[in-house]
Protein backbone atom coordinates (compact mmCIF):
# COMPACT_ATOMS: atom_id res chain seq x y z
CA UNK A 1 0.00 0.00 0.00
CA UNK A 2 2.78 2.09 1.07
CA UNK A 3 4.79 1.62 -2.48
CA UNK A 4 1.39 2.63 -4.36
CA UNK A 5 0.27 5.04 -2.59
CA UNK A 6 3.89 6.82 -2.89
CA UNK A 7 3.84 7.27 -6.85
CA UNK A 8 1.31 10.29 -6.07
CA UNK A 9 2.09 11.51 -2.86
CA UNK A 10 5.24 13.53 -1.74
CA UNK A 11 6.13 12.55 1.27
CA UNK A 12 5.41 9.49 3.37
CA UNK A 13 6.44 8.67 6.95
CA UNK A 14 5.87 5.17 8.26
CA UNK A 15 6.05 4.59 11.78
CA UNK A 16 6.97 1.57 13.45
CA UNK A 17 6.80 0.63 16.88
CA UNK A 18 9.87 1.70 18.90
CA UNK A 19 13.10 1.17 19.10
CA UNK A 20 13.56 -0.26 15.42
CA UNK A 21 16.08 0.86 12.49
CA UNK A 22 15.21 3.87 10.15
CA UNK A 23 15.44 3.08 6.70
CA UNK A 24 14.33 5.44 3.68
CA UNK A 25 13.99 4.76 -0.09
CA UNK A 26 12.72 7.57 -2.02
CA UNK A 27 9.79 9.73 -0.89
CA UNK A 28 9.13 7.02 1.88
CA UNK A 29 10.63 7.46 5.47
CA UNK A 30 10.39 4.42 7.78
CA UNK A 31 11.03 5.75 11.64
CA UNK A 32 10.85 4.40 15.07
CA UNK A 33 11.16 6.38 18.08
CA UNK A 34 13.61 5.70 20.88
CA UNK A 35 12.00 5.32 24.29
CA UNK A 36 13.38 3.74 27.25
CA UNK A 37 12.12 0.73 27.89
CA UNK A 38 13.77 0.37 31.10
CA UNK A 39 12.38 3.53 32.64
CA UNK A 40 10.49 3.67 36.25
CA UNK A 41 6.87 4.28 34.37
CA UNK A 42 7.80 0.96 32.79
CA UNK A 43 8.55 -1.15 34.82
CA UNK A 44 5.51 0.28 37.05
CA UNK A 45 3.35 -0.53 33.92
CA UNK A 46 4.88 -4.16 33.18
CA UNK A 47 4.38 -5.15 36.99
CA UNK A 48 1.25 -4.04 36.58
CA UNK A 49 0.41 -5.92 33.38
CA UNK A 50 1.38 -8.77 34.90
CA UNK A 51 -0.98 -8.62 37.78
CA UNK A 52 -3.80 -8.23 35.62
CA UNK A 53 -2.73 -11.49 33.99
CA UNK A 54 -2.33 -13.19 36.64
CA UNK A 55 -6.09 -12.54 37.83
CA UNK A 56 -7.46 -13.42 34.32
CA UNK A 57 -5.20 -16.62 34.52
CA UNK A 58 -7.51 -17.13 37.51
CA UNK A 59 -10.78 -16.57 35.28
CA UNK A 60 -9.81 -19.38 32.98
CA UNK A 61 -6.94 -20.98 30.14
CA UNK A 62 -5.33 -18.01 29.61
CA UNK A 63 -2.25 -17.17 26.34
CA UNK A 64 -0.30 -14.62 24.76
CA UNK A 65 -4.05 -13.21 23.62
CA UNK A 66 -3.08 -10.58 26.45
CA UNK A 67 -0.83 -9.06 23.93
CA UNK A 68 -4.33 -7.02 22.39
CA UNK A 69 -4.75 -5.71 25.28
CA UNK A 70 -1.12 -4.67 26.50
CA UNK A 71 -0.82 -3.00 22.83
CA UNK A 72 -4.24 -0.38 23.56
CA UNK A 73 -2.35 0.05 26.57
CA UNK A 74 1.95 0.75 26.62
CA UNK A 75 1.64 3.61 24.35
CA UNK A 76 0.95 5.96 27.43
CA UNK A 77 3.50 4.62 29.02
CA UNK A 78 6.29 6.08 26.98
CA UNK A 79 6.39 9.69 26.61
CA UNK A 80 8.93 9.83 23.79
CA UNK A 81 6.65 7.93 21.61
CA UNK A 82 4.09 10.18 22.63
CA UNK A 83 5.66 13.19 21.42
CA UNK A 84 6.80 11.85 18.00
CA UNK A 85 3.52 10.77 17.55
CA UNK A 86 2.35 14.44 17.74
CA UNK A 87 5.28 15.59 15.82
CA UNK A 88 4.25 13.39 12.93
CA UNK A 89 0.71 14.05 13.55
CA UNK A 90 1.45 17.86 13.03
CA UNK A 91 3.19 17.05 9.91
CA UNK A 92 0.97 15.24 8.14
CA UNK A 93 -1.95 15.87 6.22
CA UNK A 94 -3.67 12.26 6.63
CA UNK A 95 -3.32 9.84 8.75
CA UNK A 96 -3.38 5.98 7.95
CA UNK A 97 -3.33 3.42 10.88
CA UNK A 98 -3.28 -0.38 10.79
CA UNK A 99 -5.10 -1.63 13.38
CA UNK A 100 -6.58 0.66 16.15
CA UNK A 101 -3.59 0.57 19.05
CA UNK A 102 -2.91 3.66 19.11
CA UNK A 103 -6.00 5.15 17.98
CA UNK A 104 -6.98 6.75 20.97
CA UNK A 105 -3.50 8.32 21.21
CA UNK A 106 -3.86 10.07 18.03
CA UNK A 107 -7.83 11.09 17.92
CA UNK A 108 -7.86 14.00 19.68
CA UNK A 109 -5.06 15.87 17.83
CA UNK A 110 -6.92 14.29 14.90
CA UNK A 111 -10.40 15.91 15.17
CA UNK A 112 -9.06 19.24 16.06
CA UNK A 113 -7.47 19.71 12.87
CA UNK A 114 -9.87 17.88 10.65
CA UNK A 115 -7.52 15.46 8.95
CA UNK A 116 -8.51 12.32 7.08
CA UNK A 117 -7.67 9.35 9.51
CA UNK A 118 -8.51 5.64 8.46
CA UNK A 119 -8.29 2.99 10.33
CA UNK A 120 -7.49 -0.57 8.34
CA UNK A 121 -8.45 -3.62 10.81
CA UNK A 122 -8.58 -6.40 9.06
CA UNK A 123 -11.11 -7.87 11.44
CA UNK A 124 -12.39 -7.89 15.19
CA UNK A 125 -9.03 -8.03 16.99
CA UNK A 126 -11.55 -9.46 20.35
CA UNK A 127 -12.41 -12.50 18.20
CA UNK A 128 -9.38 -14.10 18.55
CA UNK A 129 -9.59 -13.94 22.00
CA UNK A 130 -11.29 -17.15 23.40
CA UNK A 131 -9.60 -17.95 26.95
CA UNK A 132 -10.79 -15.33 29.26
CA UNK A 133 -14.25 -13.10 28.64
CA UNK A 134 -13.08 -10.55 30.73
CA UNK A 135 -10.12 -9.57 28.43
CA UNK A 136 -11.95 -10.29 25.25
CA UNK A 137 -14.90 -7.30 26.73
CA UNK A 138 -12.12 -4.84 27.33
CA UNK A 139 -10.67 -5.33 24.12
CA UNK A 140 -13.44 -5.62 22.13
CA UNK A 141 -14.16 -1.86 24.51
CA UNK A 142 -11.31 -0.08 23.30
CA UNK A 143 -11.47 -1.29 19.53
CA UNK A 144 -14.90 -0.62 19.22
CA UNK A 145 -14.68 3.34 20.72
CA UNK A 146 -11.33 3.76 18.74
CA UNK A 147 -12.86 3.07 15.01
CA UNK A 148 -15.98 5.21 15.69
CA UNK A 149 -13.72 7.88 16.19
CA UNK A 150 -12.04 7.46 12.56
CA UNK A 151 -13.18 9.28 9.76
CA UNK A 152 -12.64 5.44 7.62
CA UNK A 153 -12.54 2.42 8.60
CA UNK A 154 -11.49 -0.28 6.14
CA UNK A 155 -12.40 -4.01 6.66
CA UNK A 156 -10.66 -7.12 4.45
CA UNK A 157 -14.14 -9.05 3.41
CA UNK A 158 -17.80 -8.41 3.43
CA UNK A 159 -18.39 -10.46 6.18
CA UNK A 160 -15.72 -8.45 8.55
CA UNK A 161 -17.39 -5.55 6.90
CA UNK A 162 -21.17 -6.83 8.65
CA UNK A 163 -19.43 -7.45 11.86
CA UNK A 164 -18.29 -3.81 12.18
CA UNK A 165 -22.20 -2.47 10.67
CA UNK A 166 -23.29 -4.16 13.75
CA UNK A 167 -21.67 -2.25 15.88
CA UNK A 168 -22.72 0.69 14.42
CA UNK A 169 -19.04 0.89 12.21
CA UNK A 170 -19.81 1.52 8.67
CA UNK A 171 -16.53 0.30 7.02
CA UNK A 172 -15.42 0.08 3.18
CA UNK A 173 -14.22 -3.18 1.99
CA UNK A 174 -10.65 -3.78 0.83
CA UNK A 175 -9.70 -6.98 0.05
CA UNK A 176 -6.00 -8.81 1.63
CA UNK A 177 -4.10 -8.58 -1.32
CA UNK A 178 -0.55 -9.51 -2.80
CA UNK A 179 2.45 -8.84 -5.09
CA UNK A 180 1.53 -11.03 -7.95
CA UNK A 181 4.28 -9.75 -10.41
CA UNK A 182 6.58 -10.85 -7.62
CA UNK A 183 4.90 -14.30 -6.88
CA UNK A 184 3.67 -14.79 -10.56
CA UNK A 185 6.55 -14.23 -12.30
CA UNK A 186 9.30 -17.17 -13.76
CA UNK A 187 12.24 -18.27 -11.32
CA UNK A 188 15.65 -17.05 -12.71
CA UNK A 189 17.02 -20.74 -12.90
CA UNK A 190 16.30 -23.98 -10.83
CA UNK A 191 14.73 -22.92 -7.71
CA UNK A 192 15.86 -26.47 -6.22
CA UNK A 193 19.31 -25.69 -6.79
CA UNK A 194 19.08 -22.13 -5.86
CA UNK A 195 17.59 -23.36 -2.92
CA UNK A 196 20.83 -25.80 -2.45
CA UNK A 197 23.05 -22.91 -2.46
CA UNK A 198 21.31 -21.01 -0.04
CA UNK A 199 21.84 -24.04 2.75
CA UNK A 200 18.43 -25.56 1.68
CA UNK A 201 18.49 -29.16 0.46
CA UNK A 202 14.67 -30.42 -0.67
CA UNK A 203 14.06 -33.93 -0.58
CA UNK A 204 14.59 -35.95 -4.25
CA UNK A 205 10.48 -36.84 -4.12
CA UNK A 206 7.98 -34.61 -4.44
CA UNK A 207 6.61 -32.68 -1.94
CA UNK A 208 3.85 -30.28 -0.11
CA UNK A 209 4.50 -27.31 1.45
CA UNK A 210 2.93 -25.15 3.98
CA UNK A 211 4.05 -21.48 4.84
CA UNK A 212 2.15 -19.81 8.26
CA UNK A 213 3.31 -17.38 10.77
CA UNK A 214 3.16 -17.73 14.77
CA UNK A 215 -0.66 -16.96 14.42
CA UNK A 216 -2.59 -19.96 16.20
CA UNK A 217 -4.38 -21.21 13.50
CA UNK A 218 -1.33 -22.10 11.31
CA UNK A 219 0.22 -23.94 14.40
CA UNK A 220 -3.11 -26.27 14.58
CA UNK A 221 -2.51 -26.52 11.10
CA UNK A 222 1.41 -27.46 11.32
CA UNK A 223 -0.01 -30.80 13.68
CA UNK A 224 -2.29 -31.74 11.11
CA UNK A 225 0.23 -31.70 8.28
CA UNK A 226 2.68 -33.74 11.14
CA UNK A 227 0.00 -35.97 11.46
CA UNK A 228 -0.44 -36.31 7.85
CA UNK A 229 3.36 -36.73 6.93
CA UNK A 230 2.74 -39.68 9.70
CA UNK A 231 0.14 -41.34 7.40
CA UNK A 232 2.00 -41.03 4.40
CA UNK A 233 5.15 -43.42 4.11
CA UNK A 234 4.01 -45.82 1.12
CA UNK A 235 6.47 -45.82 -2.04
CA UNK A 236 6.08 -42.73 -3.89
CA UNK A 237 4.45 -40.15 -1.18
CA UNK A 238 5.71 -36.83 -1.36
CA UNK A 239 7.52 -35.38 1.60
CA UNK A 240 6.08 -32.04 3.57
CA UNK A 241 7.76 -28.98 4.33
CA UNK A 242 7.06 -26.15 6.34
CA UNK A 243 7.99 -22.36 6.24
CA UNK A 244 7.39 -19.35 8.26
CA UNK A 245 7.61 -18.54 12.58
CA UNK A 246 4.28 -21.36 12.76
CA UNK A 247 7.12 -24.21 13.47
CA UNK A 248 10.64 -24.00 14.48
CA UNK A 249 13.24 -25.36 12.50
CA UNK A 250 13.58 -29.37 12.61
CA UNK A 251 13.53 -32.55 10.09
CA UNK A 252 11.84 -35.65 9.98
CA UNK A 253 12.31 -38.70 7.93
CA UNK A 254 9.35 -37.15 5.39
CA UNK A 255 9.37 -33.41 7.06
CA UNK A 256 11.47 -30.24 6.69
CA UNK A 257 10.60 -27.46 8.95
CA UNK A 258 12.58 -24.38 7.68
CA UNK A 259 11.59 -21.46 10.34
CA UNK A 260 11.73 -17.83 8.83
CA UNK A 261 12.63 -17.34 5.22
CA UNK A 262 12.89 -14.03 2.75
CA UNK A 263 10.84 -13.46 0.20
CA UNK A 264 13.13 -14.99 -2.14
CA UNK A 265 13.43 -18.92 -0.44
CA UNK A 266 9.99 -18.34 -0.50
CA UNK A 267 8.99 -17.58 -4.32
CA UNK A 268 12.02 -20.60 -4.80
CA UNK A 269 9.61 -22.65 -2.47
CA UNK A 270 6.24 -22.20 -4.77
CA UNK A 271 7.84 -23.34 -7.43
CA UNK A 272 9.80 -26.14 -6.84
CA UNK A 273 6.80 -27.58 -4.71
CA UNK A 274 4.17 -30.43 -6.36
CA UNK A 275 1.49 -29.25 -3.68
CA UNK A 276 0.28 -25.87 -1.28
CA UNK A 277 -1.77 -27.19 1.74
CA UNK A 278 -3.95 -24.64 3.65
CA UNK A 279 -5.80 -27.15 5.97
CA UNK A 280 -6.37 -24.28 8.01
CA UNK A 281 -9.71 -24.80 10.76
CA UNK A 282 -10.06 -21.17 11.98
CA UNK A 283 -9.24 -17.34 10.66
CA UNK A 284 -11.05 -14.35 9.70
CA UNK A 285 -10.46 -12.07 6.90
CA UNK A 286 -8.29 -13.98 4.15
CA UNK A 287 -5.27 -15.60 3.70
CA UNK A 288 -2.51 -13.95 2.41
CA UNK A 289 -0.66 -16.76 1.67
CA UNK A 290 -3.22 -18.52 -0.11
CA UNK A 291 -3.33 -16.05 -2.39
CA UNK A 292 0.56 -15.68 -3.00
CA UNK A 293 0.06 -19.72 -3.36
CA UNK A 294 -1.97 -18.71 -6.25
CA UNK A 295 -0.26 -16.20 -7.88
CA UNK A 296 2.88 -18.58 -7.74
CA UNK A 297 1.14 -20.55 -10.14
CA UNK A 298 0.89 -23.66 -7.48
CA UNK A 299 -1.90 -26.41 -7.19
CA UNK A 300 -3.73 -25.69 -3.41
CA UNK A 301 -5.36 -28.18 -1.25
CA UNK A 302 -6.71 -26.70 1.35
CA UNK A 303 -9.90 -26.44 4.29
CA UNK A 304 -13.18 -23.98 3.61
CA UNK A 305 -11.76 -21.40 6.30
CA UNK A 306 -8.87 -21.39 4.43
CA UNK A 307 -10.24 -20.47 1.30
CA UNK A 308 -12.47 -17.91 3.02
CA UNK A 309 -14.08 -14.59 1.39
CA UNK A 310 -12.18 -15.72 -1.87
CA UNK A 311 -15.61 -17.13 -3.41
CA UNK A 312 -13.11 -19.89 -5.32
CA UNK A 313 -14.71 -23.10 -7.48
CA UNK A 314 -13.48 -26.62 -6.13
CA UNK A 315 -11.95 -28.05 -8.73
CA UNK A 316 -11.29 -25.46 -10.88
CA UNK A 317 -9.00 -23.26 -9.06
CA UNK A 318 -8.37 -25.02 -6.29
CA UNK A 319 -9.39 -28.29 -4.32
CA UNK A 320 -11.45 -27.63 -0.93
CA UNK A 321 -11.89 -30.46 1.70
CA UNK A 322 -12.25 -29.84 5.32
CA UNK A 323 -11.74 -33.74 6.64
CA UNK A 324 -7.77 -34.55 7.19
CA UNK A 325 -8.64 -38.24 6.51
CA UNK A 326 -8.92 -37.31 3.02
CA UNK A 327 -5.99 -35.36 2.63
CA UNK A 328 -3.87 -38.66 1.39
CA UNK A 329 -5.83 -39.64 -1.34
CA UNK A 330 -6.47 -36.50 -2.41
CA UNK A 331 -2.74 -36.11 -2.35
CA UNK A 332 -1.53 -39.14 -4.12
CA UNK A 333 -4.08 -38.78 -6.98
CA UNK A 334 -3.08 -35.29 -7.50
CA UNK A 335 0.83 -35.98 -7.94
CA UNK A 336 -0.37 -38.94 -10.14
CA UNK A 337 -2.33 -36.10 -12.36
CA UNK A 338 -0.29 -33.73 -13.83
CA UNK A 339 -2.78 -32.80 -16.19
CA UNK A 340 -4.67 -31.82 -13.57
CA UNK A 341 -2.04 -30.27 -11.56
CA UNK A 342 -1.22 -27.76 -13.81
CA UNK A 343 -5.30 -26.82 -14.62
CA UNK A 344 -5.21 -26.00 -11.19
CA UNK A 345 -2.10 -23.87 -11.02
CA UNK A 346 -3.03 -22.09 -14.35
CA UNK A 347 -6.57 -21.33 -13.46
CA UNK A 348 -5.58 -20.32 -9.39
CA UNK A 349 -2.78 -18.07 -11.39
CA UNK A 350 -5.56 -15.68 -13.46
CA UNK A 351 -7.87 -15.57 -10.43
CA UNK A 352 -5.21 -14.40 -8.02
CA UNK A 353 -4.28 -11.62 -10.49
CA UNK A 354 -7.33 -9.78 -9.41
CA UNK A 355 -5.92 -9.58 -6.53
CA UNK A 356 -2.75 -7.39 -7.04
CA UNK A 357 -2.30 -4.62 -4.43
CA UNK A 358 -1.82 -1.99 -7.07
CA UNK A 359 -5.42 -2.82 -8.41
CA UNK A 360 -7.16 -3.45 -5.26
CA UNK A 361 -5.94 -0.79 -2.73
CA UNK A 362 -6.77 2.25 -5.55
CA UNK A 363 -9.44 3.05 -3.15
CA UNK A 364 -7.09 4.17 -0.65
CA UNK A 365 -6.34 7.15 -3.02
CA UNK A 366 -10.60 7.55 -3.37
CA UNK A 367 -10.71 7.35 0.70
CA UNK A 368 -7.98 10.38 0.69
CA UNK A 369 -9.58 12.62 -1.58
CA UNK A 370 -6.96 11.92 -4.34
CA UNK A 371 -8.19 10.39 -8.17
CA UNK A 372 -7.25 6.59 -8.88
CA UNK A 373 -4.19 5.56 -10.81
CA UNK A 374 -5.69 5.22 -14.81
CA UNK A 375 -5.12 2.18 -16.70
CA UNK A 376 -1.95 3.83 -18.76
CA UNK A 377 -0.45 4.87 -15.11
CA UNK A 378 -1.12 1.12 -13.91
CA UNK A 379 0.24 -0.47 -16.91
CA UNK A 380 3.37 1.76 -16.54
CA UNK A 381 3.60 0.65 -13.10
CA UNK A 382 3.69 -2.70 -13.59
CA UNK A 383 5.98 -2.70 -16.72
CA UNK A 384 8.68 -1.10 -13.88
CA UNK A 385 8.20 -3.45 -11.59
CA UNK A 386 8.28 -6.55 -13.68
CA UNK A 387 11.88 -4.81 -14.98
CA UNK A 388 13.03 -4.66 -11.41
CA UNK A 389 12.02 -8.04 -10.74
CA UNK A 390 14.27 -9.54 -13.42
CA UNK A 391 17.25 -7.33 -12.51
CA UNK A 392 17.01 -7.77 -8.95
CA UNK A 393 16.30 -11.68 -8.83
CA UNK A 394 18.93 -12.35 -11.78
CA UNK A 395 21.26 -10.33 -9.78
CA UNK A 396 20.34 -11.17 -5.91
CA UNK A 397 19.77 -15.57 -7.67
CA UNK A 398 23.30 -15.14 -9.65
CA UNK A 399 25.20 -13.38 -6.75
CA UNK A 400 24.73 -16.54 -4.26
C-alpha cells in the first residue's frame, strides 16, 4: 500500500513501533522512536500488566491473547513515543493506521485539525480472544470506541465488513491482497538448486509445502500436516515442508521445517513444490498466503476457512476439503495427475491476479480525496516493476 500510494504523494512517513532501524527509499521514510524501555513508568506498567494477567489466569486458560490488550495500553507509558507521535501528527496531512492501538493516542489531535484518519483492521481483533471473557470485553471496549472515532474504517471481506455495521461501524471493503508480479513471475534458474546454495536441500520426491506465521491457527494446522506426513510413508508419497515462525526449524524422515525465510526462499519454495496445503480450521479475513500460493502458479489443497471470502470453485482453481482423513488420497491422486495439476495452477494463477495490491488498494487514493491511478499509469507501473524483478532476482539468484 505504502509503495502505491507513494507514486502520487510527496512525502510518506511510516512509523513503526519503537526502538527499530530507520530506513528510507525515495519519498518514503520508515522511523521508530527511541523510548526507554527500562524507565520507572515501565517497569511500574509491566508489573502491573502482569498482575492483571495473573487474575485473568484465575478466570480461565489463559495465552499470549493478552498481547491485544497490552498493545491499547503501553503507548501511554512512553512519553517519547508520545511526542513523536504528535510531531508526525502535526506534519501530516492524513493519517493511515493499521489496526486501532494507538488510535486513541492520536484522535484527539486528529479531530481538532480535521484530517482524514482511516483505520485498516482487518477484522475484530476481540475474536481471537477465546480464553478469558473478561479480556476479550475490554478489548473488544477499546477497539470498538477507537474506530468510531475514525473518519474510515477499512475491513478485508464483506463479512468483517457486517461485523463492524453491527456495531454501528460503517466500514469500506478492501480486500488482503498480494504482489503477484513478484509471486507470478518465472524463477531465474532452478529454484531447487538455488535453494541448495542457499543451505536448503529439498528432498529428491515430491513434496507439499505449507508457509504460516506464529498466528494460532497455522500452528493447529502445522499438527495436522505432522499428522499427515505420519500417514503417508508408502512408495512414492511426497515429503512435507514447512515455512514461516508457525514451526521452528527441525527434520523428519518425510518433514522439513525451515523457520523464517525471505521473500526470495519463498517464491524458490512455490515453485519447486508439487502441492500448497492450507488445511487451516479457523481465521477471519483472508489468507494472504493462499493467495501468494496462487499467484505462484501452485496447485492448493486446502480447508473452507482457508479459502475464506475468496468465493473460489473446487476443482477449478483449487481443491477444498475440510476432513484430514482425506488429505492422502487426495494427495496421491493429485501428484499422479499432472494434467490436472497444472489446470489448477493455471486457473488459481488468473484468479489471483485480481488480486494485485496496485489494483485493489486504488481506493485508498478515493478514501484520501486523491483520483485513482488510470489504466496507462497502472500499466506503466507494472511494466517497472516486472523490470526490477528480473534485474534484482537475476542479480540477488546469480550473486549466491
Amino acid at each position: 500500500m505504502v509503495k502505491l500510494l507513494s507514486s502520487k504523494i510527496e512525502e510518506i512517513r511510516v512509523m513503526q513501533r519503537w526502538n527499530k532501524p530507520f530506513s528510507k527509499m525515495d519519498n518514503v521514510r520508515v522511523e521508530s522512536p527511541f523510548v526507554k524501555e527500562e524507565s520507572i513508568p515501565s517497569r511500574i506498567f509491566d508489573k502491573t500488566f502482569r498482575g492483571l494477567s495473573r487474575l485473568l489466569k484465575n478466570e480461565s486458560r489463559f495465552n499470549s491473547e493478552e498481547m491485544f490488550l497490552r498493545q491499547f495500553l503501553e503507548p501511554y507509558v512512553f512519553p517519547e513515543f508520545k511526542r513523536s507521535v504528535q510531531e508526525l501528527l502535526h506534519w501530516s496531512d492524513a493519517v493511515i493506521l493499521e489496526f486501532p492501538f494507538w488510535g486513541r493516542l492520536i484522535e484527539k489531535e486528529i479531530r481538532k485539525d480535521k484530517k482524514p484518519y482511516i483505520i485498516t483492521d482487518h477484522d475484530f481483533l476481540s475474536s481471537h480472544i477465546n480464553f478469558s471473557p473478561t479480556l476479550k470485553h475490554l478489548v473488544k471496549n477499546f477497539e470498538i470506541k477507537t474506530l468510531k472515532n475514525a473518519t474510515h474504517v477499512v475491513s478485508v471481506s464483506e463479512t468483517d465488513s457486517s461485523l463492524f455495521y453491527d456495531q454501528g461501524i460503517p466500514s469500506q471493503v478492501i480486500a488482503n491482497s498480494t504482489d503477484c508480479i513478484f509471486w507470478g513471475q518465472e524463477f531465474p534458474g532452478d529454484p531447487k538448486l538455488y535453494l541448495k546454495k542457499r543451505g536448503i536441500t529439498l528432498p529428491d520426491n515430491p513434496f507439499c509445502f505449507f508457509v504460516g506465521g506464529s498466528h494460532n491457527p497455522n500452528k493447529i494446522a502445522v499438527k495436522d500436516i505432522l499428522y499427515l506426513s505420519s500417514l503417508m510413508n508408502e512408495e512414492g508419497d511426497p515429503s512435507f515442508v514447512l515455512a514461516g515462525t508457525c514451526s521452528t526449524p527441525g527434520k523428519t524422515s518425510n518433514l522439513i521445517s525451515l523457520g523464517r525465510v525471505d521473500s526470495e526462499i519463498l517464491l524458490a519454495l512455490y515453485k519447486a513444490c508439487d502441492i500448497v496445503l492450507v488445511p487451516l480450521k479457523a481465521g477471519s479475513g483472508s489468507s494472504v498466503k493462499t493467495i501468494e500460493a496462487m499467484a505462484a502458479g501452485c496447485s492448493v489443497i486446502g480447508t473452507t476457512v482457508g479459502f475464506r471470502t475468496l468465493g473460489l470453485e473446487n476443482g477449478r482453481q483449487v481443491i477444498i476439503e475440510n476432513d484430514i482423513e482425506n488429505y492422502p488420497g487426495l494427495i496421491r491422486m493429485l501428484l499422479k495427475n499432472t494434467s490436472l495439476r497444472q489446470s489448477l495452477g493455471h486457473e488459481a494463477k488468473i484468479w489471483a491476479f485480481q488480486m494485485d495490491y496496485r489494483r485493489i488498494f486504488q481506493t485508498y487514493f478515493n478514501l484520501l480525496g486523491l483520483p485513482a491511478m488510470d489504466n496507462k499509469e497502472l500499466a506503466r507501473m507494472e511494466e517497472i516493476d516486472r523490470e526490477n524483478f528480473s534485474i534484482n532476482m537475476k542479480k540477488h539468484v546469480i550473486g549466491v
